[in-house]
PDB file of N, CA and C in Angstrom:
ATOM      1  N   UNK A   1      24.054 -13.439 128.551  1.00  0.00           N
ATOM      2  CA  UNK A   1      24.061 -12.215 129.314  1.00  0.00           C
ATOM      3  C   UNK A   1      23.848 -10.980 128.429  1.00  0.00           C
ATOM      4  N   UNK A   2      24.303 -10.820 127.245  1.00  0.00           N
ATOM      5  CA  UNK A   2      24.015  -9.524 126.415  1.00  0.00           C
ATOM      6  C   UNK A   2      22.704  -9.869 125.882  1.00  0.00           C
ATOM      7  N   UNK A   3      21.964 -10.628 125.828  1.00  0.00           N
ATOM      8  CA  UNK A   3      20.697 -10.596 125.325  1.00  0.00           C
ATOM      9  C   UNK A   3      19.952 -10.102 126.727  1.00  0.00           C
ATOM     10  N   UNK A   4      20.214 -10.257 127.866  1.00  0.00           N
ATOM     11  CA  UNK A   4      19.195  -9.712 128.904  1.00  0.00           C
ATOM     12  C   UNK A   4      19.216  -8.435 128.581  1.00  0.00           C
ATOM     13  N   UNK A   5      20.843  -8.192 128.498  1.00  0.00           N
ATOM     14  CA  UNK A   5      20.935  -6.199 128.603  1.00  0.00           C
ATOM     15  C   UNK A   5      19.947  -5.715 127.264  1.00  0.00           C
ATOM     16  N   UNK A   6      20.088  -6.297 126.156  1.00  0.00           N
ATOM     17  CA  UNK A   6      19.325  -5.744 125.231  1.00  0.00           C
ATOM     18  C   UNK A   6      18.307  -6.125 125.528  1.00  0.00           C
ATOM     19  N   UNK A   7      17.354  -6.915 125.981  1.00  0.00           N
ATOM     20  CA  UNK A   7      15.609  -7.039 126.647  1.00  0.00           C
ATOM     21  C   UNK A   7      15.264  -5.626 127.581  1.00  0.00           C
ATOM     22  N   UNK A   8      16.408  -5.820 128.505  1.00  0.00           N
ATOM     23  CA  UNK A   8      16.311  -5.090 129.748  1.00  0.00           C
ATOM     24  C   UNK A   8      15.880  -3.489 128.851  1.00  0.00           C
ATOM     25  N   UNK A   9      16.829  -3.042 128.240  1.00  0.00           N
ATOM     26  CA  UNK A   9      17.131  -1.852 127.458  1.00  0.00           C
ATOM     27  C   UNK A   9      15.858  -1.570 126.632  1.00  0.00           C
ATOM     28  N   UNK A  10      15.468  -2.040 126.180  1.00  0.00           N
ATOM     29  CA  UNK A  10      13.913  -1.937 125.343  1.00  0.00           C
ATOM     30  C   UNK A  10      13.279  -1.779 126.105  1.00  0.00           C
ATOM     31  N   UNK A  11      13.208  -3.093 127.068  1.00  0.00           N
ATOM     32  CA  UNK A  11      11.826  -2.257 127.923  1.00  0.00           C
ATOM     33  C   UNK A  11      11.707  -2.184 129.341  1.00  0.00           C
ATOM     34  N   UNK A  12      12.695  -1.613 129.962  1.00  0.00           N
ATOM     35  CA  UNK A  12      12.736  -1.220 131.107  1.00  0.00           C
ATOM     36  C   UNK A  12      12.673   0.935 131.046  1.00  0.00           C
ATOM     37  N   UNK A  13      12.722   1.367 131.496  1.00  0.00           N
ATOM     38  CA  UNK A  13      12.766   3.211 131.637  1.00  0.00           C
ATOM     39  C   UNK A  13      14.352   3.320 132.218  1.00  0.00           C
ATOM     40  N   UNK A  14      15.033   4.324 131.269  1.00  0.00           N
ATOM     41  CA  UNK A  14      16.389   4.511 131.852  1.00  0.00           C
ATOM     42  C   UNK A  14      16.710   4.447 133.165  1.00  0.00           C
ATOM     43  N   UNK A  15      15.741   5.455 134.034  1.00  0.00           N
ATOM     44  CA  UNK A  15      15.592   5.616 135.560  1.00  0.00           C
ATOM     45  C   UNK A  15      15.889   4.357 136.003  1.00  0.00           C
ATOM     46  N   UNK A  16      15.211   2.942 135.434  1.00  0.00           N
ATOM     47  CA  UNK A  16      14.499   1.853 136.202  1.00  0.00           C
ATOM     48  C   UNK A  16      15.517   1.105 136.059  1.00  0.00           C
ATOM     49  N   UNK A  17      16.837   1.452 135.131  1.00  0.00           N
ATOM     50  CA  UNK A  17      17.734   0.052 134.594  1.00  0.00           C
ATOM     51  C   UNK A  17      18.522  -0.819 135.523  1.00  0.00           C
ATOM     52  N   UNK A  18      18.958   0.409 136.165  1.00  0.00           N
ATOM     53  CA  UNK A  18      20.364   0.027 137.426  1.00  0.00           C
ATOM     54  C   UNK A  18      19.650  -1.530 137.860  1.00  0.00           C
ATOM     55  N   UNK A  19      18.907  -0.914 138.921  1.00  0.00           N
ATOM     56  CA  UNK A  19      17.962  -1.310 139.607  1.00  0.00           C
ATOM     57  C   UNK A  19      17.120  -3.112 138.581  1.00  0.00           C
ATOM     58  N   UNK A  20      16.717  -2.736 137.847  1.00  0.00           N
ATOM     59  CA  UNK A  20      16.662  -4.288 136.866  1.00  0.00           C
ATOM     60  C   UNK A  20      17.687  -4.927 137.081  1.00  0.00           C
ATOM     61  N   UNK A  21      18.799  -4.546 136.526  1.00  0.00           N
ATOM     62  CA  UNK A  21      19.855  -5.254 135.833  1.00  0.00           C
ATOM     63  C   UNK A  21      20.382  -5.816 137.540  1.00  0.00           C
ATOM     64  N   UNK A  22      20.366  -5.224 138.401  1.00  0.00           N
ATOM     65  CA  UNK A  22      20.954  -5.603 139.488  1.00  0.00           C
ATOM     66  C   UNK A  22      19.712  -7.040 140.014  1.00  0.00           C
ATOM     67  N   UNK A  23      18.461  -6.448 139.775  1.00  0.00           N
ATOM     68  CA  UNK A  23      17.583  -7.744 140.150  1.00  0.00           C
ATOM     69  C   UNK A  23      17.747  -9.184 139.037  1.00  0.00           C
ATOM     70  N   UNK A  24      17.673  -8.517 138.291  1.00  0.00           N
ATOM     71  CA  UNK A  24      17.817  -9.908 137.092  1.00  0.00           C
ATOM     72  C   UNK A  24      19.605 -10.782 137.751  1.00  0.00           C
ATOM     73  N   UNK A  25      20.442  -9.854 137.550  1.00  0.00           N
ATOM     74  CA  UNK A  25      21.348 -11.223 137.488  1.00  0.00           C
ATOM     75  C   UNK A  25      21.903 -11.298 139.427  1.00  0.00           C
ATOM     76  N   UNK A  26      21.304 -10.896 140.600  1.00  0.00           N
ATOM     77  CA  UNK A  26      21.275 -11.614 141.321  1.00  0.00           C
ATOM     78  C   UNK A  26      20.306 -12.854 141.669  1.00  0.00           C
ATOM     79  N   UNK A  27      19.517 -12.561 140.567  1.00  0.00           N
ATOM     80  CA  UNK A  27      18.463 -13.997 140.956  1.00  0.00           C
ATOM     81  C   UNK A  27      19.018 -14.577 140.535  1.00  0.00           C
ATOM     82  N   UNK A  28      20.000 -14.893 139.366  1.00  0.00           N
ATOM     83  CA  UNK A  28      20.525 -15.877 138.308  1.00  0.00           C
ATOM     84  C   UNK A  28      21.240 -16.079 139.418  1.00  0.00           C
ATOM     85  N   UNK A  29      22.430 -15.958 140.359  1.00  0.00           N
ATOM     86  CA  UNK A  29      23.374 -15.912 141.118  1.00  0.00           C
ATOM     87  C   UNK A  29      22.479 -16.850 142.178  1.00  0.00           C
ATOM     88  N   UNK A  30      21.513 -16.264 143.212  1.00  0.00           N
ATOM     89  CA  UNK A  30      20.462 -16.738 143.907  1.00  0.00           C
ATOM     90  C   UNK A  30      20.155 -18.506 143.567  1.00  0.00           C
ATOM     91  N   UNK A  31      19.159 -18.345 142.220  1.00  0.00           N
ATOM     92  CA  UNK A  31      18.616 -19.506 142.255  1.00  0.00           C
ATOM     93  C   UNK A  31      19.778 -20.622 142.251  1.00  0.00           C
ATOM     94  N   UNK A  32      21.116 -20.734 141.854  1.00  0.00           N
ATOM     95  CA  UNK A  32      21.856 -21.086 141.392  1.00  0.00           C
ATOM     96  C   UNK A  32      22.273 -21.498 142.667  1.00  0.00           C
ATOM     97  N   UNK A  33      22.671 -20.808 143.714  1.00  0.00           N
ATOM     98  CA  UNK A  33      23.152 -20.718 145.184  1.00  0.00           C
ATOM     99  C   UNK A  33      21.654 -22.213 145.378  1.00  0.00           C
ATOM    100  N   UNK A  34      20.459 -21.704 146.030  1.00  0.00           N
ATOM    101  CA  UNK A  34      19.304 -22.453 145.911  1.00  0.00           C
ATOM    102  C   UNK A  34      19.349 -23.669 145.085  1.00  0.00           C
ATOM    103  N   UNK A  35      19.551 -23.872 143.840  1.00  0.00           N
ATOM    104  CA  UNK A  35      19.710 -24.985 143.538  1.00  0.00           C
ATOM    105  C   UNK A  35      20.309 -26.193 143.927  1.00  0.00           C
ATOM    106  N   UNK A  36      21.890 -25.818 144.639  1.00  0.00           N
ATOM    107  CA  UNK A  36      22.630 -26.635 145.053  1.00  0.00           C
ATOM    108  C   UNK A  36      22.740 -26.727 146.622  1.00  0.00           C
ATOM    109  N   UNK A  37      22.058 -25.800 147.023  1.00  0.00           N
ATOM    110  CA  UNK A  37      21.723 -26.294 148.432  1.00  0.00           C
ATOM    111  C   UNK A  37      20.567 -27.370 148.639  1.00  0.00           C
ATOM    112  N   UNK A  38      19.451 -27.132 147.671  1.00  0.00           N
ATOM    113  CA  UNK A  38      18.055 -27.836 147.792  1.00  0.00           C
ATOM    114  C   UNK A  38      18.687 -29.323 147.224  1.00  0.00           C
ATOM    115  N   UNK A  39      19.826 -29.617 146.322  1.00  0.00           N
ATOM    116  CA  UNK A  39      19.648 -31.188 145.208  1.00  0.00           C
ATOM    117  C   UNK A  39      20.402 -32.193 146.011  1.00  0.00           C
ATOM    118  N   UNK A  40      21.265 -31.805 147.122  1.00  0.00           N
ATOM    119  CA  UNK A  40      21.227 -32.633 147.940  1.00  0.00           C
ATOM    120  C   UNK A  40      20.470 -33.677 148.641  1.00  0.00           C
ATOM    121  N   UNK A  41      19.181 -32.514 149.250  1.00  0.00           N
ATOM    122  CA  UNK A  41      18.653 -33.265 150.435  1.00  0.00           C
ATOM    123  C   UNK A  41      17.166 -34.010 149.216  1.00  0.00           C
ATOM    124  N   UNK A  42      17.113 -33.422 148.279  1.00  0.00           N
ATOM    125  CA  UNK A  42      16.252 -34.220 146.784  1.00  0.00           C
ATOM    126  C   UNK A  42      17.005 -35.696 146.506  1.00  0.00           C
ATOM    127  N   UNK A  43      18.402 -35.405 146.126  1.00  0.00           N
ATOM    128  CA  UNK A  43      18.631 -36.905 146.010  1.00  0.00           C
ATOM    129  C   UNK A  43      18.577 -38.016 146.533  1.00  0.00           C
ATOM    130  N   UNK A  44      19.156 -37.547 148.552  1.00  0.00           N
ATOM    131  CA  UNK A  44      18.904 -38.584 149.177  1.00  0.00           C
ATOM    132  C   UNK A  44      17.391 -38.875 149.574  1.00  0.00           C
ATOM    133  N   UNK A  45      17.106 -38.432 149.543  1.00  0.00           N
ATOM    134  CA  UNK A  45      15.192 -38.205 149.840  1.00  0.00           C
ATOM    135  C   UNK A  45      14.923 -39.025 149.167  1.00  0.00           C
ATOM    136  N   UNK A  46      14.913 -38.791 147.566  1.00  0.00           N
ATOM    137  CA  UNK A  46      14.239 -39.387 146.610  1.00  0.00           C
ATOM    138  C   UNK A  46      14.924 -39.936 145.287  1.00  0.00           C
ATOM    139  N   UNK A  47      16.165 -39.598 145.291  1.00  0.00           N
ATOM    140  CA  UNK A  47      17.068 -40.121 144.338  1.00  0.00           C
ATOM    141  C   UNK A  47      17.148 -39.178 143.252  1.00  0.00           C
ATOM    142  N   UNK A  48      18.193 -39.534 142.276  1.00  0.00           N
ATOM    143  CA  UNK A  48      18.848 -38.488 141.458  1.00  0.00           C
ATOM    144  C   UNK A  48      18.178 -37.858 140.625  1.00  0.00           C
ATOM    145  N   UNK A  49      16.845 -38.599 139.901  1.00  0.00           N
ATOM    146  CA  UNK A  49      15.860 -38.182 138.735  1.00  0.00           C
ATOM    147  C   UNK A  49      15.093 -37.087 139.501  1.00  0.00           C
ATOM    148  N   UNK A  50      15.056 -37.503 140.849  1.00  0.00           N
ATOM    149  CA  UNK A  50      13.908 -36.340 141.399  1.00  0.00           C
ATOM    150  C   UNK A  50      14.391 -34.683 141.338  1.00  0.00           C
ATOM    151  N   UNK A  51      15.879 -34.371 141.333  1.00  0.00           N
ATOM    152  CA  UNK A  51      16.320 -33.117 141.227  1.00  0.00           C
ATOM    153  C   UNK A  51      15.978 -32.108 139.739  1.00  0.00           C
ATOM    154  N   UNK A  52      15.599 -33.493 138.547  1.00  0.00           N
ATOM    155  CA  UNK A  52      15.295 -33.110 137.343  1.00  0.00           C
ATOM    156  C   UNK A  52      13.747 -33.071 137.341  1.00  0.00           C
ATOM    157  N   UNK A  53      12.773 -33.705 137.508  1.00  0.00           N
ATOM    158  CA  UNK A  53      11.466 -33.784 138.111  1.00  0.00           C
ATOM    159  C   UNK A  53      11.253 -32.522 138.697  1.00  0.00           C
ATOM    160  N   UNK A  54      11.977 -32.443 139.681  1.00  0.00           N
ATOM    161  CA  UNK A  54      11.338 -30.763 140.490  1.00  0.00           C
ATOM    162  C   UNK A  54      11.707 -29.801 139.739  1.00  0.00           C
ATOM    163  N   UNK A  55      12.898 -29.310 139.351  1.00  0.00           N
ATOM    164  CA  UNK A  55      13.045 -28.090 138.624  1.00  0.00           C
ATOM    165  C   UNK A  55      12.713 -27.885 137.166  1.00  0.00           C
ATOM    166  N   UNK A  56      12.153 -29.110 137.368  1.00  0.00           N
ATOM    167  CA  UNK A  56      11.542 -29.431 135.653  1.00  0.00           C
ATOM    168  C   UNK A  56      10.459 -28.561 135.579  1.00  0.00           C
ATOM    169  N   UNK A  57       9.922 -29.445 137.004  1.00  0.00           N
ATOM    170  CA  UNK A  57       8.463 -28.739 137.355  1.00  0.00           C
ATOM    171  C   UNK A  57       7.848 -27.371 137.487  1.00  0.00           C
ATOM    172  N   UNK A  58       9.403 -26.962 138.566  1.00  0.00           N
ATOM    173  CA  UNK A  58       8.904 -25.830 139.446  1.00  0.00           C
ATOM    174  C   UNK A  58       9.301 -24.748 137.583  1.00  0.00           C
ATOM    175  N   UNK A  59       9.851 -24.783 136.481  1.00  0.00           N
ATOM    176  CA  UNK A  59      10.413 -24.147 135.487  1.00  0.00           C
ATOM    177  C   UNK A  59       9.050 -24.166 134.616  1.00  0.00           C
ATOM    178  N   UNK A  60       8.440 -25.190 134.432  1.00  0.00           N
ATOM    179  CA  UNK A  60       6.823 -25.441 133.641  1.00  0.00           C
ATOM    180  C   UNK A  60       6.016 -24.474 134.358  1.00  0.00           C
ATOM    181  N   UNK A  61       5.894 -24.925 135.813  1.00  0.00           N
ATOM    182  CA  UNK A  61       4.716 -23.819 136.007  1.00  0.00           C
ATOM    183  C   UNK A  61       5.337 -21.845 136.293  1.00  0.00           C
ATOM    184  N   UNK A  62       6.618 -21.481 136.266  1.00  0.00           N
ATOM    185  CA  UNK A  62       7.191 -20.547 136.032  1.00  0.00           C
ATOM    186  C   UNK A  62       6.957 -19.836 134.578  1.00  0.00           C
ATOM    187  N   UNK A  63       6.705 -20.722 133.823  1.00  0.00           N
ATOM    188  CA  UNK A  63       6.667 -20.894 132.232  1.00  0.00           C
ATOM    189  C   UNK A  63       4.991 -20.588 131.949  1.00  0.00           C
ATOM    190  N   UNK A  64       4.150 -21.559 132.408  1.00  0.00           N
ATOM    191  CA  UNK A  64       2.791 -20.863 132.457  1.00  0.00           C
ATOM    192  C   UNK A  64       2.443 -19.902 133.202  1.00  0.00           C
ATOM    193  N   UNK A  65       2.670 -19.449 134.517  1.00  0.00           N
ATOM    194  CA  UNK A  65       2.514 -18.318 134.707  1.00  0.00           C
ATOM    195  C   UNK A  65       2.906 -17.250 134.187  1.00  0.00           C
ATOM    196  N   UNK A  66       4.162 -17.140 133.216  1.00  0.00           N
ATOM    197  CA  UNK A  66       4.721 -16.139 132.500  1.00  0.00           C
ATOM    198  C   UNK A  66       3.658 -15.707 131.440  1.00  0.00           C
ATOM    199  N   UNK A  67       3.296 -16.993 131.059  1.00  0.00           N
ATOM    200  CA  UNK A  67       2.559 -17.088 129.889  1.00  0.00           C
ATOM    201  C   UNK A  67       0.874 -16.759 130.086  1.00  0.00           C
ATOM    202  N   UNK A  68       0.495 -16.620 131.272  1.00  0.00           N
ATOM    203  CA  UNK A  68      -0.901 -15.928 131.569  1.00  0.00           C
ATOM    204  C   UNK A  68      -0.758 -14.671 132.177  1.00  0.00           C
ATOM    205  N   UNK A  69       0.575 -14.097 131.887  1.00  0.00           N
ATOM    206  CA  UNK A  69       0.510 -12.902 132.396  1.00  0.00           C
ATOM    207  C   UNK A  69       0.828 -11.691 131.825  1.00  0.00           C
ATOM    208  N   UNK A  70       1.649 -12.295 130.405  1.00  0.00           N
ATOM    209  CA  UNK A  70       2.194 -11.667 129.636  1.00  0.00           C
ATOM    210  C   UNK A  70       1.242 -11.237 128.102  1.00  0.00           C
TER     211      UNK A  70
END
């Protein structure tokens, strides 16, 4: 968590911080909520490896898109 604030702080605009800092760690809160609603209906579906498979996944292509954009 203190490494976001110091990212955030470099390069966000004072004006803009509140407002970051409030988006950044409700997504952390969010996906987290999302995670454990979605690994349920993954396991019985498809069994336990598949919950690591998808967010493996859906985190790789999160990861290349970061990475063609940045």
């Amino acid at each position: 968590m203190p490494a976001t604030n110091n990212v955030l702080s470099k390069w966000i605009p004072v004006s803009e911080r509140r407002r970051s800092l409030g988006l950044v760690y409700s997504g952390m809160y969010l996906d987290s909520v999302t995670g454990l609603a979605v690994s349920p209906a993954l396991i019985h579906k498809f069994g336990w490896p598949s919950v690591f498979y998808s967010f493996g996944s859906l985190g790789s292509i999160w990861f290349a898109l970061w990475l063609s954009k940045a």
